[in-house]
C-alpha atoms as a PDB file:
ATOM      1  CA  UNK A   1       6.603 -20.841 -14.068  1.00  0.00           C
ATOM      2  CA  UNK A   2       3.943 -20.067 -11.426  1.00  0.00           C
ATOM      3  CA  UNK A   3       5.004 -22.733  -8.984  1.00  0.00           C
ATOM      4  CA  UNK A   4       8.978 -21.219  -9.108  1.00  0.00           C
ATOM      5  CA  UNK A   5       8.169 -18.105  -8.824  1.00  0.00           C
ATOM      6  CA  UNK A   6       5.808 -18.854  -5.683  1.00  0.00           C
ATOM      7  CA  UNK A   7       8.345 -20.669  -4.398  1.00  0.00           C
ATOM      8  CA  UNK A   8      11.047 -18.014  -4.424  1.00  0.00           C
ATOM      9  CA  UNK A   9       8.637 -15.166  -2.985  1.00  0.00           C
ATOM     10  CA  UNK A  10       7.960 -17.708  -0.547  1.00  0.00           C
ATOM     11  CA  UNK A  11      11.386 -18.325   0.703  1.00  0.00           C
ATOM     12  CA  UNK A  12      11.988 -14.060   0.827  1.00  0.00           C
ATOM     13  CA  UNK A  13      14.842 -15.119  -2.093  1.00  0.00           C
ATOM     14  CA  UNK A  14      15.521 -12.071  -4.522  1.00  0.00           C
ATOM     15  CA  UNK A  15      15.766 -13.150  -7.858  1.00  0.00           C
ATOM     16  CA  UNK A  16      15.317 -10.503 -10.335  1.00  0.00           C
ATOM     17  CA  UNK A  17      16.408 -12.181 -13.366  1.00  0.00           C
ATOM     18  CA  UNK A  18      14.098 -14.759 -13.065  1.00  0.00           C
ATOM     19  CA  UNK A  19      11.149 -12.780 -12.023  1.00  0.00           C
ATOM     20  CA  UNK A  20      11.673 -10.644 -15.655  1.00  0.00           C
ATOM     21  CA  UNK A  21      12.080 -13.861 -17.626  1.00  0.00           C
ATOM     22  CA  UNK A  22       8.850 -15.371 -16.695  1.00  0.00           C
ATOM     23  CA  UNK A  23       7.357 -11.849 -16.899  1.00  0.00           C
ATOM     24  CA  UNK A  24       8.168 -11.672 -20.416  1.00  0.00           C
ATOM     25  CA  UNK A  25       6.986 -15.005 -20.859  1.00  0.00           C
ATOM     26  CA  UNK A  26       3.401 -15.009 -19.148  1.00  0.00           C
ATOM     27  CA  UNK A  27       1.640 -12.498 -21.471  1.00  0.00           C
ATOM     28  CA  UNK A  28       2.654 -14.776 -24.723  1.00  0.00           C
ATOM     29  CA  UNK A  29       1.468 -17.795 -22.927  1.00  0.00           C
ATOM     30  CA  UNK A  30      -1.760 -17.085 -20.620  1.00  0.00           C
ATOM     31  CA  UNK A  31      -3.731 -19.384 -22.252  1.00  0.00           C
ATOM     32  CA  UNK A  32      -1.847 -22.284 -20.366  1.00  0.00           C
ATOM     33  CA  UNK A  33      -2.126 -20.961 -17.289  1.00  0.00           C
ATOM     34  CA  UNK A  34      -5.266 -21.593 -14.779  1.00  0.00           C
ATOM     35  CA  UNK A  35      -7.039 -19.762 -12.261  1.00  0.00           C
ATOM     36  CA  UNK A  36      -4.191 -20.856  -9.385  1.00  0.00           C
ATOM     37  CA  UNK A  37      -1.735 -20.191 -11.792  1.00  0.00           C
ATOM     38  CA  UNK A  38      -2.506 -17.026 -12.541  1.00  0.00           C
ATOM     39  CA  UNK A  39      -3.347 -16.217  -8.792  1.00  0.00           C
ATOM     40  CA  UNK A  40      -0.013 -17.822  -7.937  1.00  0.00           C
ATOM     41  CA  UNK A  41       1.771 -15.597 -10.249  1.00  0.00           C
ATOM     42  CA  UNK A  42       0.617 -12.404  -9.337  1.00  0.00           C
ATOM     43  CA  UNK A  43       0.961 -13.068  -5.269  1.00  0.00           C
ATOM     44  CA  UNK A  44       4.465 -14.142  -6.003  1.00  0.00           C
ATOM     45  CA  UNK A  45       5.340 -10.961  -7.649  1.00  0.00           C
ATOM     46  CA  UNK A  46       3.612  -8.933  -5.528  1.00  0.00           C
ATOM     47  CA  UNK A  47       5.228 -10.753  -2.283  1.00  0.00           C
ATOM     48  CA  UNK A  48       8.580 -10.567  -4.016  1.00  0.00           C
ATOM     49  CA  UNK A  49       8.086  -6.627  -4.372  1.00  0.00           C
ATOM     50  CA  UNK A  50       8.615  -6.758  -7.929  1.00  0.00           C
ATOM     51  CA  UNK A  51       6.597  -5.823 -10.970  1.00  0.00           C
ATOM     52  CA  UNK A  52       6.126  -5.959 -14.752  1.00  0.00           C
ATOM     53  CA  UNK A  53       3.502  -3.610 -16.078  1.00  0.00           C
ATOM     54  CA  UNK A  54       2.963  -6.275 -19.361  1.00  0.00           C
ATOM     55  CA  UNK A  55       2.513  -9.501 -17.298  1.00  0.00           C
ATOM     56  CA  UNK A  56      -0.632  -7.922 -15.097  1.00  0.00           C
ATOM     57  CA  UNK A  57      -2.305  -6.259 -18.122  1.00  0.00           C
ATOM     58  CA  UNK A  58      -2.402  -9.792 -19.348  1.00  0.00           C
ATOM     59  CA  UNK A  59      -3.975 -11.416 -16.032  1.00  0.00           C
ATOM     60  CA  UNK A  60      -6.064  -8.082 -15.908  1.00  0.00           C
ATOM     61  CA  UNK A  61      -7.227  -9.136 -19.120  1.00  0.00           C
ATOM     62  CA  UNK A  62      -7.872 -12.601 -18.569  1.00  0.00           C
ATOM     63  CA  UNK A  63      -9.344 -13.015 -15.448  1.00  0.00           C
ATOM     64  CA  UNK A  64     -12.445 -11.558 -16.299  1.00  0.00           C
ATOM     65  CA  UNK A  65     -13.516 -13.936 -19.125  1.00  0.00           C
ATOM     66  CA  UNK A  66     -12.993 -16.936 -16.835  1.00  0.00           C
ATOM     67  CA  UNK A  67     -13.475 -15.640 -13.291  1.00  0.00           C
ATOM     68  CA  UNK A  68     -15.879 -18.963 -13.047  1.00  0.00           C
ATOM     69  CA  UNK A  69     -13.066 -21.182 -12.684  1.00  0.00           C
ATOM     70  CA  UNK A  70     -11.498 -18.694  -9.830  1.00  0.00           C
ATOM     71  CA  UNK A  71     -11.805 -19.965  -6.135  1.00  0.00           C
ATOM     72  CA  UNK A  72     -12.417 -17.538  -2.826  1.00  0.00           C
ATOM     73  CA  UNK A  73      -8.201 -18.130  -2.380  1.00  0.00           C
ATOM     74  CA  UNK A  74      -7.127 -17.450  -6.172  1.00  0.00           C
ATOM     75  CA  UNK A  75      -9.996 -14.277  -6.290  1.00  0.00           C
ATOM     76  CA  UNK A  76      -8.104 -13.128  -2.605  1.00  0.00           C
ATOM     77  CA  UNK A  77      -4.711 -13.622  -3.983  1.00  0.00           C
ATOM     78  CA  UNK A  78      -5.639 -11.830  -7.402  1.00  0.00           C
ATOM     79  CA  UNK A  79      -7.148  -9.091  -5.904  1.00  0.00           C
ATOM     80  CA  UNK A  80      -4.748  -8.188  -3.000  1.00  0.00           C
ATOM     81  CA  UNK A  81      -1.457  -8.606  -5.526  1.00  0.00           C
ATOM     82  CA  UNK A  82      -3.010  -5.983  -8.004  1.00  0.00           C
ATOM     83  CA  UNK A  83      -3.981  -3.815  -4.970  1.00  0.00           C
ATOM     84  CA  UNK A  84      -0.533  -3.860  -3.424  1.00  0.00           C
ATOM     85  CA  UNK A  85       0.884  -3.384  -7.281  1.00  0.00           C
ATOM     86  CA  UNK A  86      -1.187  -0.845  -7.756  1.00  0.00           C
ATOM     87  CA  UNK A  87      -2.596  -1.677 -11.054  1.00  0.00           C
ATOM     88  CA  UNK A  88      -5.586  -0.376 -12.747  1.00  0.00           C
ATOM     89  CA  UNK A  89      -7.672  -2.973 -12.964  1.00  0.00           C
ATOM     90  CA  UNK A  90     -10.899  -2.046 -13.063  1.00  0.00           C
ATOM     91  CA  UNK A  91     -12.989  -5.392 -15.079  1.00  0.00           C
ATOM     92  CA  UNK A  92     -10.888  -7.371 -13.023  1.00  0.00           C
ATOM     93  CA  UNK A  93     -12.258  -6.044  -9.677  1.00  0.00           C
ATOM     94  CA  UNK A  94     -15.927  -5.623 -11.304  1.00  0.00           C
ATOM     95  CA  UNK A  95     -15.614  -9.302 -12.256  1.00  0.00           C
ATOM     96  CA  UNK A  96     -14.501 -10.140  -8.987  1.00  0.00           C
ATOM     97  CA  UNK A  97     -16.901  -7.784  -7.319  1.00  0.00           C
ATOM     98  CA  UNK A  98     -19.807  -9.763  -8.817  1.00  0.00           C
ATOM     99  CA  UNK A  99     -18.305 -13.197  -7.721  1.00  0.00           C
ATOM    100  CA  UNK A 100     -17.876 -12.969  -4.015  1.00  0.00           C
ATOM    101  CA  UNK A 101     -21.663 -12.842  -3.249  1.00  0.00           C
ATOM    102  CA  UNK A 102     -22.070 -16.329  -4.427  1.00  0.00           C
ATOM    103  CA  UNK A 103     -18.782 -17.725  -3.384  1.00  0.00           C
ATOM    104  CA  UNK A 104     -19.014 -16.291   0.396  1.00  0.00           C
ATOM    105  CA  UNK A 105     -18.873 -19.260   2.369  1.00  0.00           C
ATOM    106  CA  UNK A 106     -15.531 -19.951   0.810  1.00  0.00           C
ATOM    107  CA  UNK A 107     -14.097 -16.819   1.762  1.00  0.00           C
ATOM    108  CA  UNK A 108     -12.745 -17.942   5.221  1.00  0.00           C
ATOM    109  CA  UNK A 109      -9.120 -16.787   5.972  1.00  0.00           C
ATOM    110  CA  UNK A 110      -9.258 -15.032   2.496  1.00  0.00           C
ATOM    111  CA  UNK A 111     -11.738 -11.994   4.003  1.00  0.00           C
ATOM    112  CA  UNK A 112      -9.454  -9.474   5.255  1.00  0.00           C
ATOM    113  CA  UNK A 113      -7.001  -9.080   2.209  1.00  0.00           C
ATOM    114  CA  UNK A 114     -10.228  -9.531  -0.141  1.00  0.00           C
ATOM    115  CA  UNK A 115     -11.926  -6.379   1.652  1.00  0.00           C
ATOM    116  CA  UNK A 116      -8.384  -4.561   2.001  1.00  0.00           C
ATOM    117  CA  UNK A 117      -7.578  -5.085  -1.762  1.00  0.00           C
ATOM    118  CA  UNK A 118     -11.020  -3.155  -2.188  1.00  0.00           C
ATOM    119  CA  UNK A 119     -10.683  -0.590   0.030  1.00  0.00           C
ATOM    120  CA  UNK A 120      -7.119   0.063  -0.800  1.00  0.00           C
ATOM    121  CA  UNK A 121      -7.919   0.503  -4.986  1.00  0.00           C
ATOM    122  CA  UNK A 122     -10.816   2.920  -4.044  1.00  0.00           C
ATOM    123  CA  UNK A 123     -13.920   0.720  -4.788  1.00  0.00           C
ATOM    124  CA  UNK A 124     -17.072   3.106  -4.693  1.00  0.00           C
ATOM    125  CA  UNK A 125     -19.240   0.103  -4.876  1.00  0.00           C
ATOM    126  CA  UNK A 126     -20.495  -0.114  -1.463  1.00  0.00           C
ATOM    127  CA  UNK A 127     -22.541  -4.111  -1.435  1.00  0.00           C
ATOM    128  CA  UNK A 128     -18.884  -6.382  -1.280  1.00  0.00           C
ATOM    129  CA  UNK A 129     -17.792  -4.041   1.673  1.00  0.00           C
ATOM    130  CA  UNK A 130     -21.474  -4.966   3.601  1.00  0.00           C
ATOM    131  CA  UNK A 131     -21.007  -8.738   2.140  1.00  0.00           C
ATOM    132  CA  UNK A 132     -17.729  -9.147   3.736  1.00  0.00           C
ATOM    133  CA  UNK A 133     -17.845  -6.890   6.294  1.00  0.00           C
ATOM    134  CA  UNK A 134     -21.289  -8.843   7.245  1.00  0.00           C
ATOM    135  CA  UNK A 135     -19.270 -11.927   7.507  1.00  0.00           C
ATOM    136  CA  UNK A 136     -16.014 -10.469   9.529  1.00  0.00           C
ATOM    137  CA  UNK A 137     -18.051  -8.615  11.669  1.00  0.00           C
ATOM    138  CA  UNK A 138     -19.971 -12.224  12.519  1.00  0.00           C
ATOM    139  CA  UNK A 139     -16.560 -14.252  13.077  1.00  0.00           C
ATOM    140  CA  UNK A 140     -14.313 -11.241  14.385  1.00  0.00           C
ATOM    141  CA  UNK A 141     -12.755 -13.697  17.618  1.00  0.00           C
ATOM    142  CA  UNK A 142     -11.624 -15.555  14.826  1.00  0.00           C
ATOM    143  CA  UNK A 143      -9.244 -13.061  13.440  1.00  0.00           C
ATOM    144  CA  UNK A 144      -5.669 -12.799  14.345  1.00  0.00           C
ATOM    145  CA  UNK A 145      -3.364 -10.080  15.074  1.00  0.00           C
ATOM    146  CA  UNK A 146      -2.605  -8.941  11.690  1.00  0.00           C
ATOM    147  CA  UNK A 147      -5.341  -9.809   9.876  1.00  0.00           C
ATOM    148  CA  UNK A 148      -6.927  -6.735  12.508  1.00  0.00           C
ATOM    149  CA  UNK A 149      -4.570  -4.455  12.201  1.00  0.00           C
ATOM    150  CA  UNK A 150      -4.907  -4.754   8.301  1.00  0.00           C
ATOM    151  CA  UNK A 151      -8.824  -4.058   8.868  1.00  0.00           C
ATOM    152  CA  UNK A 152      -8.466  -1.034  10.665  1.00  0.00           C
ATOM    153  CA  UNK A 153      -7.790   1.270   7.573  1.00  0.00           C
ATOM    154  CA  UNK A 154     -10.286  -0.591   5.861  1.00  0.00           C
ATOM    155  CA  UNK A 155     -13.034   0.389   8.599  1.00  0.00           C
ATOM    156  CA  UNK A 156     -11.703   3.967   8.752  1.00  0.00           C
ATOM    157  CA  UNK A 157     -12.114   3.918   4.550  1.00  0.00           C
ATOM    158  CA  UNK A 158     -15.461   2.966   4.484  1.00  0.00           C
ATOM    159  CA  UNK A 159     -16.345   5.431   7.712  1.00  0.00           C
ATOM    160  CA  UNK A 160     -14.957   8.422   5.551  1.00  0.00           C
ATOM    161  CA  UNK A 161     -16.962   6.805   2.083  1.00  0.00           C
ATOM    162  CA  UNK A 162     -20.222   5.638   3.750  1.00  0.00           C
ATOM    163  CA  UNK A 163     -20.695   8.100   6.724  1.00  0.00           C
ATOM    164  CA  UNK A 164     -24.150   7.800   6.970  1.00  0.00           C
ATOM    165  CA  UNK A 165     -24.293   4.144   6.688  1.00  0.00           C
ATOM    166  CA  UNK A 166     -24.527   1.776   8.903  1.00  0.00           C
ATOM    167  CA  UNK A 167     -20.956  -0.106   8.968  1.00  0.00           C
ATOM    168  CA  UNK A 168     -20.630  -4.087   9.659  1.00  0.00           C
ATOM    169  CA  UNK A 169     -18.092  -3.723  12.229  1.00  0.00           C
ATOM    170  CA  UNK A 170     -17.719  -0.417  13.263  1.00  0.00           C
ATOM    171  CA  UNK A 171     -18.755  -0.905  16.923  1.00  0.00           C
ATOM    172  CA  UNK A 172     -15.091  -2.755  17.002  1.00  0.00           C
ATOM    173  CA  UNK A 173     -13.376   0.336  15.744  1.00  0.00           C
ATOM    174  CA  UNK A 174     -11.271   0.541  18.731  1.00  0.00           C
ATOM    175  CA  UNK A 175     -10.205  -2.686  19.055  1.00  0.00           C
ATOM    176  CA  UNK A 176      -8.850  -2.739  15.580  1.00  0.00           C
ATOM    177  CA  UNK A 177      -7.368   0.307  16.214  1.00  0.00           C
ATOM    178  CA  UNK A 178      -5.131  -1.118  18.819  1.00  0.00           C
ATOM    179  CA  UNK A 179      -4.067  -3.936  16.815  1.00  0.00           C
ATOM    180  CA  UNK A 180      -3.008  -1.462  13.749  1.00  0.00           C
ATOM    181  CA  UNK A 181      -1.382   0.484  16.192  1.00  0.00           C
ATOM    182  CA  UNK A 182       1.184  -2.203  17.552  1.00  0.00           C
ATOM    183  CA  UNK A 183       1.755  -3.343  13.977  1.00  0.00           C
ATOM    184  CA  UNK A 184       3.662   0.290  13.389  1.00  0.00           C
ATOM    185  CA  UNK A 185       6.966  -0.242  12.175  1.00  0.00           C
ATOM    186  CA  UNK A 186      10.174   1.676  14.795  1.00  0.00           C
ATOM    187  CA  UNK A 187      11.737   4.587  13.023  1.00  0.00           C
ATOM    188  CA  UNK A 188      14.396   3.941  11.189  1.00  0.00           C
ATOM    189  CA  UNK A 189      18.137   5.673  11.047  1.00  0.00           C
ATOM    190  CA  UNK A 190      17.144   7.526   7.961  1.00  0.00           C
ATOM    191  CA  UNK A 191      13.791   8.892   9.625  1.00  0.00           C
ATOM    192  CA  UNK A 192      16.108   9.982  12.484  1.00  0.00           C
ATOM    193  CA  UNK A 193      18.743  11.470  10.051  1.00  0.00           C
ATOM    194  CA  UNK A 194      15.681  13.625   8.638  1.00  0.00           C
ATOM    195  CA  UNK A 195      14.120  14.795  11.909  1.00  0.00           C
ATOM    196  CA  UNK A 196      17.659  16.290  12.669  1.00  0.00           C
ATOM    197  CA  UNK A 197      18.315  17.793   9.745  1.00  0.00           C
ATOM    198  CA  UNK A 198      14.570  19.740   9.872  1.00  0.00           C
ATOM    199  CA  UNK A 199      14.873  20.761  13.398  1.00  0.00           C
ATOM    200  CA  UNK A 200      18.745  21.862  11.903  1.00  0.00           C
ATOM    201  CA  UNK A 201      16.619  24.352   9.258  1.00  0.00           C
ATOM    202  CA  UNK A 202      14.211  25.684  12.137  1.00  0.00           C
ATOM    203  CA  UNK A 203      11.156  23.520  11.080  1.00  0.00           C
ATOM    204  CA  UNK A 204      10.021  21.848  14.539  1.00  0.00           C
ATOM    205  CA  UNK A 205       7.789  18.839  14.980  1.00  0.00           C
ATOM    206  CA  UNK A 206       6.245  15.668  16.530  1.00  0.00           C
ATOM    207  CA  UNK A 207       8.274  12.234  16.159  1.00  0.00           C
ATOM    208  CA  UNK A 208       6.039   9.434  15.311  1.00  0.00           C
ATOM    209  CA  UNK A 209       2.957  11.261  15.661  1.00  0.00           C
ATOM    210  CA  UNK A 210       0.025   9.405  15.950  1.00  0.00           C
ATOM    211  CA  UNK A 211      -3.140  10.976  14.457  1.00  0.00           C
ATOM    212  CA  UNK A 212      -6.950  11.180  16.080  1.00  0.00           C
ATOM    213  CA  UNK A 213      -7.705   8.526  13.388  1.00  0.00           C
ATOM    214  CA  UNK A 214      -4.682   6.387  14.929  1.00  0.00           C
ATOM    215  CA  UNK A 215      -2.373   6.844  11.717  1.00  0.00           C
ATOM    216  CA  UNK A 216       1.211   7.355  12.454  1.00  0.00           C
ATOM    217  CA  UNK A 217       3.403  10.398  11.092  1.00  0.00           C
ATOM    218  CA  UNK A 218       7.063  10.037  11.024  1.00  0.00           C
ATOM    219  CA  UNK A 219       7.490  13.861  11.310  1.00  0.00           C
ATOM    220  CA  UNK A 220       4.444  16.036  12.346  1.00  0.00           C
ATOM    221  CA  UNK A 221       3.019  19.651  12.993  1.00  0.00           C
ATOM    222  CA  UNK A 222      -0.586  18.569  14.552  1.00  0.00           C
ATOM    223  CA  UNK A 223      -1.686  21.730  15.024  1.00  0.00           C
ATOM    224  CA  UNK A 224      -1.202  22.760  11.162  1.00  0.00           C
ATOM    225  CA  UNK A 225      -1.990  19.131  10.082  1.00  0.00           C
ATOM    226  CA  UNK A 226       1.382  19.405   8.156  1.00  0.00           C
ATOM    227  CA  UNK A 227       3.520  16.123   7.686  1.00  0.00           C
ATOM    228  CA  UNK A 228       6.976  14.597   6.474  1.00  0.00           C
ATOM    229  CA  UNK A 229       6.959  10.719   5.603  1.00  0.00           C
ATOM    230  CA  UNK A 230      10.384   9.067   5.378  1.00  0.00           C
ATOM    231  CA  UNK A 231       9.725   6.476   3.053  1.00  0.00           C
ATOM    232  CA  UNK A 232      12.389   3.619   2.977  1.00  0.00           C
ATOM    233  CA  UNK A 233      12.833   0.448   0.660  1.00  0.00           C
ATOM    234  CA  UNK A 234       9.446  -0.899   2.276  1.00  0.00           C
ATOM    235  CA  UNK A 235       7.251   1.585   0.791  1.00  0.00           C
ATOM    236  CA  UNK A 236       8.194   0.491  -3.021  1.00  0.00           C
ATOM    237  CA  UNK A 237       7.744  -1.824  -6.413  1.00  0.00           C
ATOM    238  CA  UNK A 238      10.784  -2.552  -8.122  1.00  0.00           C
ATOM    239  CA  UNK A 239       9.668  -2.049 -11.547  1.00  0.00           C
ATOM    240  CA  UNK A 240      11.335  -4.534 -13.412  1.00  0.00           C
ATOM    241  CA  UNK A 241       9.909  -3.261 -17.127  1.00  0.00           C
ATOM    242  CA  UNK A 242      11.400   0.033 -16.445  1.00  0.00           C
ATOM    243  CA  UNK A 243      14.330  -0.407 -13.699  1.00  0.00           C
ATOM    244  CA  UNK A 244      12.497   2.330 -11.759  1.00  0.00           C
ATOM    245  CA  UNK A 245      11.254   1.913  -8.282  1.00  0.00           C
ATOM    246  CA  UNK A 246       7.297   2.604  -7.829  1.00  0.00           C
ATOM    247  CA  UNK A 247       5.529   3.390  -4.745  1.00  0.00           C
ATOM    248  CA  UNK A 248       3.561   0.295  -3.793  1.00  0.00           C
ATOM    249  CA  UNK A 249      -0.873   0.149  -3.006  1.00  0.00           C
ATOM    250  CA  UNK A 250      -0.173  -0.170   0.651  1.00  0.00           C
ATOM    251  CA  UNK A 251       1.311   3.522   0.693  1.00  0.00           C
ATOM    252  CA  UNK A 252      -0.992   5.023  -1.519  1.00  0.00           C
ATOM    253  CA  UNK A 253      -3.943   3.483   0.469  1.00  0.00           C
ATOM    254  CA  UNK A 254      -2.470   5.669   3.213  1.00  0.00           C
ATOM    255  CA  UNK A 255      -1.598   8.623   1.896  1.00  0.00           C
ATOM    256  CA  UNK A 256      -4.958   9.036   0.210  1.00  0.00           C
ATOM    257  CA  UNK A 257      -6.225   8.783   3.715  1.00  0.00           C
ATOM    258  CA  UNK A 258      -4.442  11.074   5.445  1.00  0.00           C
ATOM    259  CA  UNK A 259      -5.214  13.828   2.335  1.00  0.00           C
ATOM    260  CA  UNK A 260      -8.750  12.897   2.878  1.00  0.00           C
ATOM    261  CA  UNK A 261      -8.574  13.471   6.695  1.00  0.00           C
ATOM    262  CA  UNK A 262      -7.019  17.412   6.100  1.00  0.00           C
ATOM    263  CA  UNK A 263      -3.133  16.107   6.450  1.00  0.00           C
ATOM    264  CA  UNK A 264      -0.739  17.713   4.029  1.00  0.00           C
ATOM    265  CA  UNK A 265       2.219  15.922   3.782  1.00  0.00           C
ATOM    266  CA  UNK A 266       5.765  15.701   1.777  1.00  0.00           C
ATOM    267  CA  UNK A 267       7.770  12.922   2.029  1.00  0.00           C
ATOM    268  CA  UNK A 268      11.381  12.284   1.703  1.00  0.00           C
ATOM    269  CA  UNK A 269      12.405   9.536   0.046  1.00  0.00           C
ATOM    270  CA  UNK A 270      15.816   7.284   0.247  1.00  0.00           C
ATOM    271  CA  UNK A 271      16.128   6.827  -3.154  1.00  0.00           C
ATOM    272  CA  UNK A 272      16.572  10.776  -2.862  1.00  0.00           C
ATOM    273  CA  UNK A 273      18.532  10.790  -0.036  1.00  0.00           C
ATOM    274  CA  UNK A 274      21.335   7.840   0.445  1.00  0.00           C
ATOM    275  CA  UNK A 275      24.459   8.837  -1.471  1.00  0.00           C
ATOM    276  CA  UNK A 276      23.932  12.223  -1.345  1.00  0.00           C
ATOM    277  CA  UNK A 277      25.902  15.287  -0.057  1.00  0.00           C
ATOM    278  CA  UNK A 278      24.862  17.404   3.365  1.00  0.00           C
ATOM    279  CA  UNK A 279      24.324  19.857   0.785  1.00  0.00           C
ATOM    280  CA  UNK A 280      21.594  17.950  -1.394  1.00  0.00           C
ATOM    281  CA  UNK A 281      19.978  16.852   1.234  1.00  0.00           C
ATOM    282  CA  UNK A 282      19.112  20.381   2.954  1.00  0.00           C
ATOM    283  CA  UNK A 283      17.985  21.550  -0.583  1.00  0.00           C
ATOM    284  CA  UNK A 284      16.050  18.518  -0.992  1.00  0.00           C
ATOM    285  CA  UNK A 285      14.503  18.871   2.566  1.00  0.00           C
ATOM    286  CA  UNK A 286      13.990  22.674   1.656  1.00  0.00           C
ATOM    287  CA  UNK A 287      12.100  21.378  -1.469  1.00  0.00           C
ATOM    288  CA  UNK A 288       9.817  19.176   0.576  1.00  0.00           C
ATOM    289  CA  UNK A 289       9.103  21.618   3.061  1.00  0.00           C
ATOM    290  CA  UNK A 290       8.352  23.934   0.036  1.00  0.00           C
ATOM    291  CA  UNK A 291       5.777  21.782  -0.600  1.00  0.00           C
ATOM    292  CA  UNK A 292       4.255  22.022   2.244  1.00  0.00           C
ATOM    293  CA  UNK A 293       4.070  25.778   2.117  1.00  0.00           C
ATOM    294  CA  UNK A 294       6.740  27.132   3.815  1.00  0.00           C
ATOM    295  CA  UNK A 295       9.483  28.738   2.742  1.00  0.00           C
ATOM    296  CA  UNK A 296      12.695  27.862   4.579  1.00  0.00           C
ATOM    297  CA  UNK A 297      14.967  30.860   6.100  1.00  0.00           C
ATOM    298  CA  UNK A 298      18.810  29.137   5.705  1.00  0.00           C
ATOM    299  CA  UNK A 299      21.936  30.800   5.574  1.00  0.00           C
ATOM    300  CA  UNK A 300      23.394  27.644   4.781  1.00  0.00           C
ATOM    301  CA  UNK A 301      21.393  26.914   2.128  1.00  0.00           C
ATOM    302  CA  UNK A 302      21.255  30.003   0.318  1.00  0.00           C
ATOM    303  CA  UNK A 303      25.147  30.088   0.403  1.00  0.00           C
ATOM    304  CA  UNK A 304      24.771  26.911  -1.380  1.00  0.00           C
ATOM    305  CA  UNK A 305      22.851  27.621  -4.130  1.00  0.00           C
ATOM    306  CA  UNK A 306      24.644  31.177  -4.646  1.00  0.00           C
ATOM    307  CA  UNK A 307      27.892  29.076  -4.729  1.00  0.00           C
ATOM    308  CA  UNK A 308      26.200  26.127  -7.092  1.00  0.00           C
END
């Protein structure tokens, strides 16, 4: 089961009724599966953007009692799929937490989604962010592209937690700045579609804003540090307990972020907005700039809800 779901989140091929099969099989069977496996498992679900609330209770619940027999690549794996799942999973992290001291010199190309997986779930525990961020901070050259770009939140997170420490690799702020800043994603047709309609309803704003901190903002006021996110298929879990779709860690990291750096922000998302009339749309946009406290002045609109 773990090997064919890997296999299918590593070849990108969607395959939902499989996925919910074995997720209805793992929690009635984790006794046969190892460390790997159960690292294996997790990744692939996460990778495959899918998720099963049962199935990572049960690895939450397991991993802990035999996090001996974990290695620095199944504790990275764990760790980053339940961050990017979003799962409470707090012995699992503890368990986890305590482990990495002694296995350091095994975390190698494991670091950077072991501290991100931290940093993205909240940790408050500050000694695995100086343990690892000792140990990136001493091999930085070594990193790639990505693996810097997904360090630059991480650096900003434990900046805003720790202020008054002294952070392993802050004096290379800047350079991982610039790496997170060319991994930004182009707008998209539906961000566009948005923009239009605000500026339409008299609220105008920045395009891809990008923040002092280096955070980018599909639709921005800077001066009121007021925001609209566009989220598309990219920013979500497909839930496959409940058929719903769930906003995945990555997204949450950020958003928590930006509220903790003053932004207020709404977003708009397209599981609100594709098949939908002009006319649900501006109320929905309405709605979402209600949010952000202003109260939207539209003929239009108002002739709309009269008429509704």
């Amino acid at each position: 089961m773990a090997n064919t779901v890997w296999a299918f989140a590593t070849a990108g091929i969607a395959a939902d009724p499989l996925f919910q099969a074995v997720a209805a099989e793992v929690p009635r069977r984790i006794g046969e599966f190892n460390a790997q496996n159960m690292a294996n498992t997790v990744w692939a679900f996460a990778t495959a953007g899918v998720t099963a609330d049962p199935l990572f209770k049960a690895v939450a619940a397991e991993v802990p009692r035999r996090i001996g027999e974990f290695n620095a690549q199944d504790m990275a794996n764990t760790v980053s799929a339940f961050a990017t799942e979003s799962v409470a999973a707090d012995a699992l992290f503890k368990a986890v937490d305590a482990k990495v001291p002694r296995k350091i010199l095994e975390f190698t190309q494991n670091m950077a989604n072991t501290i991100w997986a931290f940093a993205c779930v909240g940790w408050e525990q500050h000694h695995i962010f100086r343990e690892l961020g000792s140990s990136i901070a001493a091999q930085l050259n070594n990193f790639n592209e990505t693996e810097k770009s997904q360090l630059y939140p991480v650096a900003l997170y434990m900046q805003v937690q720790w202020p008054d420490r002294d952070l392993p690799f802050s004096a290379s702020l800047q350079s991982l700045r610039s790496c997170y800043a060319r991994g930004v994603a182009s707008p998209s047709q539906l961000q566009r579609d948005v923009s239009s309609m605000l500026r339409q309803m008299g609220w105008n704003h920045s395009f891809e804003h990008e923040t002092a901190e280096g955070f980018s903002l599909d639709l921005a006021q800077p001066e009121s540090k007021l925001a609209v996110e566009v989220d598309g298929p990219s920013h979500y879990l497909k839930d496959l307990s409940s058929g719903e779709n769930v906003v995945n860690g990555a997204t949450r990291f950020k958003r928590r972020q930006l509220r903790s750096l003053g932004w207020t922000v709404a977003h708009v998302s397209f599981l609100d907005w594709d098949h939908k009339s002009k006319s649900e749309r501006r109320q929905l946009v309405a709605a979402k700039l209600g949010d952000l406290g202003i109260r939207v002045e539209d003929k239009e609109l108002a002739l709309i809800t009269t008429q509704s």
